[in-house]
C-alpha atoms as a PDB file:
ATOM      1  CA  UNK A   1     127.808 105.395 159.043  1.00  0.00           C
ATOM      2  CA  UNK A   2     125.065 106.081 157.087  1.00  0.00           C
ATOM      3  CA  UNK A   3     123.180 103.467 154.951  1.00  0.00           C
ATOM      4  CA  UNK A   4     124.111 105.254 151.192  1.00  0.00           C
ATOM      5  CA  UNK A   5     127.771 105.450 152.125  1.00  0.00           C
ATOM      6  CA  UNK A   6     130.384 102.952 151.025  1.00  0.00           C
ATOM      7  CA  UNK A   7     129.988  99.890 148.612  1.00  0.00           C
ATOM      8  CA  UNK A   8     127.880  97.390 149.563  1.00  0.00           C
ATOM      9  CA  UNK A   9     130.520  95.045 149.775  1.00  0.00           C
ATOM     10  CA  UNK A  10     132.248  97.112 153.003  1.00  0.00           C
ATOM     11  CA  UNK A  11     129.105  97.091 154.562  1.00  0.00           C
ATOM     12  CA  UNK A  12     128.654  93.127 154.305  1.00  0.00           C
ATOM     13  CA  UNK A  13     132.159  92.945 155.563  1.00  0.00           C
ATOM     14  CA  UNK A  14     131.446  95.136 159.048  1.00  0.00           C
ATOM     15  CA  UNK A  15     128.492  92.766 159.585  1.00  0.00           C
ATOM     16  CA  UNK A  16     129.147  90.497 162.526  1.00  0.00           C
ATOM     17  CA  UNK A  17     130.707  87.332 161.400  1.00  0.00           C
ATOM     18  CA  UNK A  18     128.318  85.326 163.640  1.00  0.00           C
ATOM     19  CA  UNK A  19     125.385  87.227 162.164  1.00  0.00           C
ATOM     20  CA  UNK A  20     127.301  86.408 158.309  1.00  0.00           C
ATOM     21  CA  UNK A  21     128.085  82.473 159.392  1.00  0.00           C
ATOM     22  CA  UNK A  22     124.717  82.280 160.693  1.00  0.00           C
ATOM     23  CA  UNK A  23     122.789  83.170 157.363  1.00  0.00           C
ATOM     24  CA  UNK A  24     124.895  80.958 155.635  1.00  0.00           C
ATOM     25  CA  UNK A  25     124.012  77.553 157.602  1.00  0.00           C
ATOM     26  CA  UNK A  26     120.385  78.788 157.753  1.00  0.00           C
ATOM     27  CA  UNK A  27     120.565  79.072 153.681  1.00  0.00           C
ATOM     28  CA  UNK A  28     122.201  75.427 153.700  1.00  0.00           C
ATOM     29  CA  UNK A  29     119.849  73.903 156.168  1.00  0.00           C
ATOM     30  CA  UNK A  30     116.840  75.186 154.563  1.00  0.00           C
ATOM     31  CA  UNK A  31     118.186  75.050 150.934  1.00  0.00           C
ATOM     32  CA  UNK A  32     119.131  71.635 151.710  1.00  0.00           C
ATOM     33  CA  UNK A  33     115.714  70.577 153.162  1.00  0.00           C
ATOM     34  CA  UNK A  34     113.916  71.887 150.201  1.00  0.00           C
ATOM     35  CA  UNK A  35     116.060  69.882 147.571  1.00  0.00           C
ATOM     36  CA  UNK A  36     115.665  66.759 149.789  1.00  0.00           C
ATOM     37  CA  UNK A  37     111.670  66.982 150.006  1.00  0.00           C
ATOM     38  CA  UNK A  38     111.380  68.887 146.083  1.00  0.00           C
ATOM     39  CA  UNK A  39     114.387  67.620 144.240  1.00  0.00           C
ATOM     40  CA  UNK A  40     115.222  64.323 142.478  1.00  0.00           C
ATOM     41  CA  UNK A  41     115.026  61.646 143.879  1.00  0.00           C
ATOM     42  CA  UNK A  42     118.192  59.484 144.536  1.00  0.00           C
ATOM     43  CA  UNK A  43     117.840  57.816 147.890  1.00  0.00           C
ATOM     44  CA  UNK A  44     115.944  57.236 150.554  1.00  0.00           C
ATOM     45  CA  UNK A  45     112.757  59.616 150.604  1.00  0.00           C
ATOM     46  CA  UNK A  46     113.048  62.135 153.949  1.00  0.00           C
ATOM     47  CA  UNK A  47     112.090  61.548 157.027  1.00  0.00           C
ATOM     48  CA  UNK A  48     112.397  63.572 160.569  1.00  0.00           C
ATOM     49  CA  UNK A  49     115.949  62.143 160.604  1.00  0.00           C
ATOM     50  CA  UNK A  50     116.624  63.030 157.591  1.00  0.00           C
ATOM     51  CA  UNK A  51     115.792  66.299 158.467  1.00  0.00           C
ATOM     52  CA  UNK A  52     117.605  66.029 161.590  1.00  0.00           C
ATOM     53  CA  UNK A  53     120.982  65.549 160.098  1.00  0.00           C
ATOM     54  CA  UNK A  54     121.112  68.321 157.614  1.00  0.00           C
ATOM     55  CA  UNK A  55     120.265  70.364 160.880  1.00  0.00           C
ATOM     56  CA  UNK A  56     123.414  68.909 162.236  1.00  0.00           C
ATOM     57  CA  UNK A  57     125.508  68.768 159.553  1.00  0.00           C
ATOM     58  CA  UNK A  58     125.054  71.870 158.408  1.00  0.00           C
ATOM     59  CA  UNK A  59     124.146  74.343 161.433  1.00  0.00           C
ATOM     60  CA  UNK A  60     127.293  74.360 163.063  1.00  0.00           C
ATOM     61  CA  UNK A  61     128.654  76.453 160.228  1.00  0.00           C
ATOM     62  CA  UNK A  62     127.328  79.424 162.236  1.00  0.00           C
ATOM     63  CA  UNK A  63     130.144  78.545 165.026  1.00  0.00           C
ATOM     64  CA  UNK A  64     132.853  77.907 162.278  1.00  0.00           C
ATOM     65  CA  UNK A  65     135.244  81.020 163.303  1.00  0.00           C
ATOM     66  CA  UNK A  66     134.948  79.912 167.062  1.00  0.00           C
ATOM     67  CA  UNK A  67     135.633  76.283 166.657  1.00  0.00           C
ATOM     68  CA  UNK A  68     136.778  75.293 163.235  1.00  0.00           C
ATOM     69  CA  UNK A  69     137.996  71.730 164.291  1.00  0.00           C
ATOM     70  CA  UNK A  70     134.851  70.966 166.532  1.00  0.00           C
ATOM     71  CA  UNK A  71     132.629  72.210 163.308  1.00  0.00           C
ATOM     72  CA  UNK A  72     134.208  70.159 161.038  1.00  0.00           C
ATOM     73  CA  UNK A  73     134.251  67.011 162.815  1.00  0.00           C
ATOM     74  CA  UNK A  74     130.285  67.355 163.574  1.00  0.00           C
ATOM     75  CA  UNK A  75     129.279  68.258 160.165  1.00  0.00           C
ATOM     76  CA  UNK A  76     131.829  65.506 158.951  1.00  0.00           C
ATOM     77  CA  UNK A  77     130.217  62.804 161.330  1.00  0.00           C
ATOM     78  CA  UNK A  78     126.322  63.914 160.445  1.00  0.00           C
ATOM     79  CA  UNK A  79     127.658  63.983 156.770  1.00  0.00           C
ATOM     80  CA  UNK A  80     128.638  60.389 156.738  1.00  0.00           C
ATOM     81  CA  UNK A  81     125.398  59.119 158.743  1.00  0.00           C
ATOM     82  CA  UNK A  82     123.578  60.583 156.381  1.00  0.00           C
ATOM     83  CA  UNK A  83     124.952  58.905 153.509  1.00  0.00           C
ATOM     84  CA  UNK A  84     125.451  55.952 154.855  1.00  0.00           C
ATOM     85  CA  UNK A  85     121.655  55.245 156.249  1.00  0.00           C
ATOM     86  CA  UNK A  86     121.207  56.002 151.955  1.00  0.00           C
ATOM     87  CA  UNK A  87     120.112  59.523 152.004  1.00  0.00           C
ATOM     88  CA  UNK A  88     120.160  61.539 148.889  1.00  0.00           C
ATOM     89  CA  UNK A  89     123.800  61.777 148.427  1.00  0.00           C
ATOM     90  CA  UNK A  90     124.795  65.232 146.586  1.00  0.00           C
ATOM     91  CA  UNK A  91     123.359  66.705 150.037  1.00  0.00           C
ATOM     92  CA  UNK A  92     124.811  67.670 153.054  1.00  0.00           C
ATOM     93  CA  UNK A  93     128.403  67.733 151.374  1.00  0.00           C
ATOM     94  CA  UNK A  94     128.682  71.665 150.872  1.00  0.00           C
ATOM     95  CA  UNK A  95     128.360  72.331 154.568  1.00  0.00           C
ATOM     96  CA  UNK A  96     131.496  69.979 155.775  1.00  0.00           C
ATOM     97  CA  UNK A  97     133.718  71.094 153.015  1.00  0.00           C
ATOM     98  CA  UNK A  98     132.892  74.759 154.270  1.00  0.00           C
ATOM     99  CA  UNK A  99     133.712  73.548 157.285  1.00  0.00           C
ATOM    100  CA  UNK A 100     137.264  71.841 156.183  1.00  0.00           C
ATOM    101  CA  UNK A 101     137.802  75.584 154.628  1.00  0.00           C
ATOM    102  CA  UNK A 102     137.343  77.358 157.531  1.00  0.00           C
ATOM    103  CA  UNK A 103     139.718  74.899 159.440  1.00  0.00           C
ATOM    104  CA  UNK A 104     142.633  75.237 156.471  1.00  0.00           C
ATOM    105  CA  UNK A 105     141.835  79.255 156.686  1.00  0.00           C
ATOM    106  CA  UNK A 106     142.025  79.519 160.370  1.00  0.00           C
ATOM    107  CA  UNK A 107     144.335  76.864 162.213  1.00  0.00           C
ATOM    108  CA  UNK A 108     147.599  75.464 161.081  1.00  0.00           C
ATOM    109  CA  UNK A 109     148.758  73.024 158.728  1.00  0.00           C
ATOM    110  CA  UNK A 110     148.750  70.217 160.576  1.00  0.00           C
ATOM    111  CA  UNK A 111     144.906  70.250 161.930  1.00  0.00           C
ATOM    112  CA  UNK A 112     144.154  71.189 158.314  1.00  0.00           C
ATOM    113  CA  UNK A 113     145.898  68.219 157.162  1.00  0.00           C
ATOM    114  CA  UNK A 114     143.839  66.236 159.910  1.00  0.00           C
ATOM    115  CA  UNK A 115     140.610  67.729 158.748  1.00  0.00           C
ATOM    116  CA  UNK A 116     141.014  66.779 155.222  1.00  0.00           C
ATOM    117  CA  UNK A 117     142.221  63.208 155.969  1.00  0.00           C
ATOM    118  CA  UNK A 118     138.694  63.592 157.826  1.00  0.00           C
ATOM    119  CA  UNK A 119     136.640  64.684 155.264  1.00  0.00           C
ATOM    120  CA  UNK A 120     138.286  64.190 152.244  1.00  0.00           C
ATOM    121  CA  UNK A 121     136.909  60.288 152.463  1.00  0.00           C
ATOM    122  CA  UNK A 122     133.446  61.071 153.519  1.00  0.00           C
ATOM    123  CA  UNK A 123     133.234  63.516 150.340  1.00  0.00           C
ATOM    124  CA  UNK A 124     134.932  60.272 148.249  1.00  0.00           C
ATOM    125  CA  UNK A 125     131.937  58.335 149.370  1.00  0.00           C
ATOM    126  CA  UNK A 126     129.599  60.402 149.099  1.00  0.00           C
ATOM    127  CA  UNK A 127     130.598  60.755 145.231  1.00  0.00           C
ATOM    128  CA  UNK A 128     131.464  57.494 144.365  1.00  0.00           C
ATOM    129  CA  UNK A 129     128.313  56.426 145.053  1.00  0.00           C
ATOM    130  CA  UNK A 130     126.635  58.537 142.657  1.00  0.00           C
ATOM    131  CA  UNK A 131     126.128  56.693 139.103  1.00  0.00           C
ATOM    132  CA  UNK A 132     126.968  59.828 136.891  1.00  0.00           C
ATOM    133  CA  UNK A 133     129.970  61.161 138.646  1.00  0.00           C
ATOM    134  CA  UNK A 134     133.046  60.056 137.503  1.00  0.00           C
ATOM    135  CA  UNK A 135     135.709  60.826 140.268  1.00  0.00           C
ATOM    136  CA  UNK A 136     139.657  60.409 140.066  1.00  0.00           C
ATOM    137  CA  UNK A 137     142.610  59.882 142.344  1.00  0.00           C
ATOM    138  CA  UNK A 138     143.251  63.871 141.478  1.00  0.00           C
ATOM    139  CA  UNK A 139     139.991  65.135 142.768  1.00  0.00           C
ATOM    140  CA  UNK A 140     140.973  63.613 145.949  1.00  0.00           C
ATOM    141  CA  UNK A 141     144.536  65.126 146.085  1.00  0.00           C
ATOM    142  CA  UNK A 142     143.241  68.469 144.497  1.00  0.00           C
ATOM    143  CA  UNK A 143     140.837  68.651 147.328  1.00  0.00           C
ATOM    144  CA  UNK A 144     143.058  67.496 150.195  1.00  0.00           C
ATOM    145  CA  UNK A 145     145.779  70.141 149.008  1.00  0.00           C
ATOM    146  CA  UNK A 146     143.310  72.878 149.054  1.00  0.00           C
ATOM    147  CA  UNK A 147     142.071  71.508 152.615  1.00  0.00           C
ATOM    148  CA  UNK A 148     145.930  71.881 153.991  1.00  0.00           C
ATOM    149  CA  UNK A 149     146.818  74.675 152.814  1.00  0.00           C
ATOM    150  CA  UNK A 150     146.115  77.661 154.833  1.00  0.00           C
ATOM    151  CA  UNK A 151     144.414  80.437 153.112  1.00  0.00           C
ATOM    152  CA  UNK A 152     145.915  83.707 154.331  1.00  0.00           C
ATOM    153  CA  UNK A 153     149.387  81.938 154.757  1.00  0.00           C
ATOM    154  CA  UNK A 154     149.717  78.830 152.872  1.00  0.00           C
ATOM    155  CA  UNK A 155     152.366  76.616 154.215  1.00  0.00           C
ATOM    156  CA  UNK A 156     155.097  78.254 155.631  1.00  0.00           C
ATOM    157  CA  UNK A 157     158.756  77.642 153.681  1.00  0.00           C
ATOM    158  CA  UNK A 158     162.345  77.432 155.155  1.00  0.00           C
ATOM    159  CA  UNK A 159     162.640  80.581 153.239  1.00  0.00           C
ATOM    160  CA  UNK A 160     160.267  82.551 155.129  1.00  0.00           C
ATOM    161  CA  UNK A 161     160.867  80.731 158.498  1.00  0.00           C
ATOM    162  CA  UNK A 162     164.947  81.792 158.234  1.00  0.00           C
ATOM    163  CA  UNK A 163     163.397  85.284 157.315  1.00  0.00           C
ATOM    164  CA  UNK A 164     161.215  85.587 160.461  1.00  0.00           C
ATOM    165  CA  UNK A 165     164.200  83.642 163.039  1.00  0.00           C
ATOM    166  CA  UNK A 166     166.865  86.011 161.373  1.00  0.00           C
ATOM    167  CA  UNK A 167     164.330  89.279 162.380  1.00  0.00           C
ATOM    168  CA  UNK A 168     163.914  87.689 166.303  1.00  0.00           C
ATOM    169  CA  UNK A 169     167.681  87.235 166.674  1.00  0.00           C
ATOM    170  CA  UNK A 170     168.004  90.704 165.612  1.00  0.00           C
ATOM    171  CA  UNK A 171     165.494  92.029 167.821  1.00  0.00           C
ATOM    172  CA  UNK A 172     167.081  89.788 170.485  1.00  0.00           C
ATOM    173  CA  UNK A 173     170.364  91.414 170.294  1.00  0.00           C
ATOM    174  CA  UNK A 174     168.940  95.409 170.272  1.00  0.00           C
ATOM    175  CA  UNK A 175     169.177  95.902 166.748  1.00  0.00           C
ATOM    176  CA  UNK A 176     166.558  96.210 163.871  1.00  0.00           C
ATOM    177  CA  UNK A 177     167.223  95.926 160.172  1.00  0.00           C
ATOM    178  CA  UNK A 178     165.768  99.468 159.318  1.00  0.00           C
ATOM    179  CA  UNK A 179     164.696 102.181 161.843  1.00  0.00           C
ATOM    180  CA  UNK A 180     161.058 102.163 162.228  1.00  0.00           C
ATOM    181  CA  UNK A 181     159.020 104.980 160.531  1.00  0.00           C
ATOM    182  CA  UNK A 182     157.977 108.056 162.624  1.00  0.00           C
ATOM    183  CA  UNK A 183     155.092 107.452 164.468  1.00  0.00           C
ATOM    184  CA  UNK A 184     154.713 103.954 163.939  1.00  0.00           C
ATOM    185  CA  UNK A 185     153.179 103.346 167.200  1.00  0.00           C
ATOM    186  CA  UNK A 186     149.900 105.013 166.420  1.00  0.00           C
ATOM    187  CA  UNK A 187     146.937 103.570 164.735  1.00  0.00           C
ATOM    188  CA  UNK A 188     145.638 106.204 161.726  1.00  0.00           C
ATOM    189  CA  UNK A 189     141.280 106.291 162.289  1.00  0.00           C
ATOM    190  CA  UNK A 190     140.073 104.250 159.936  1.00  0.00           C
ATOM    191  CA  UNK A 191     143.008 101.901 159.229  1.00  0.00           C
ATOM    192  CA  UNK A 192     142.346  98.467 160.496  1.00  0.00           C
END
């Protein structure tokens, strides 16, 4: 395909998603390390482990499609050490709830559920102990609902479940609601 053709939007989205993922931990690694060193100051000033925890926390993200749960957990744990050892503590939050995204996106409820109740506290801490932010009980709920819920999906209903076990019986027995459409089999080029 030539460069000119299609919007540069479709041409983003053909990328490889390692090569996408990848750019975006190197843009919150080094974005990161530049607000730690440049930026405010509200905590300890940066050192090589410092440093060494925004790598962690926030590199994975390039392996996020491959192993959601294994990302989040990482970036989750790094996230928390960093805090805790009284870091600056905006940082280093961005990458994990990526993370906890990419888990609710790609997995089912119930790891999403287990990801939030993961990183849902760390994020808490993190923002409690920042003097101006004023943080609720609804924040955390807010976020722990959007961390559950699958993306493409969302949760799935009875509704839909008695839809989809009503369509396997059928297909069980031989028989299917509606005929399928000439030439369903085949793939038209360019359809994905």
């Amino acid at each position: 395909m030539p460069i000119g053709t299609g919007s540069p939007l479709r041409r983003l989205s053909a990328l490889n998603l390692v090569i996408l993922d990848g750019a975006l931990a190197f843009l919150l690694v080094v974005g990161t390390w530049l607000w730690d060193f440049y930026g405010p100051d509200l905590g300890r000033s940066p050192d090589l482990l410092s440093v060494t925890l925004t790598l962690i926390a926030n590199g994975p993200l390039a392996l996020r499609r491959r192993a959601p749960l294994t990302v989040l957990v990482i970036s989750t744990m790094a996230s928390l050490t960093y805090h805790v050892l009284g870091y600056h503590l905006a940082l280093n939050t961005i990458g994990m709830l990526v993370a906890l995204y990419t888990v609710g996106a790609h997995r089912s409820w119930k790891p999403s559920l287990a990801g939030a109740a993961l990183a849902v506290p760390v994020w808490t801490h993190a923002s409690a102990l920042q003097d101006d932010v004023v943080f609720t009980i609804e924040d955390d709920v807010v976020l722990c609902s959007a961390g559950a819920v699958r993306a493409p999906g969302g949760l799935r209903t009875g509704h839909g479940r008695q839809q989809a076990t009503a369509g396997r019986s059928d297909q069980a027995v031989g028989r299917s609601r509606r005929p399928a459409p000439q030439g369903a089999g085949r793939r038209r080029p360019g359809c994905h």
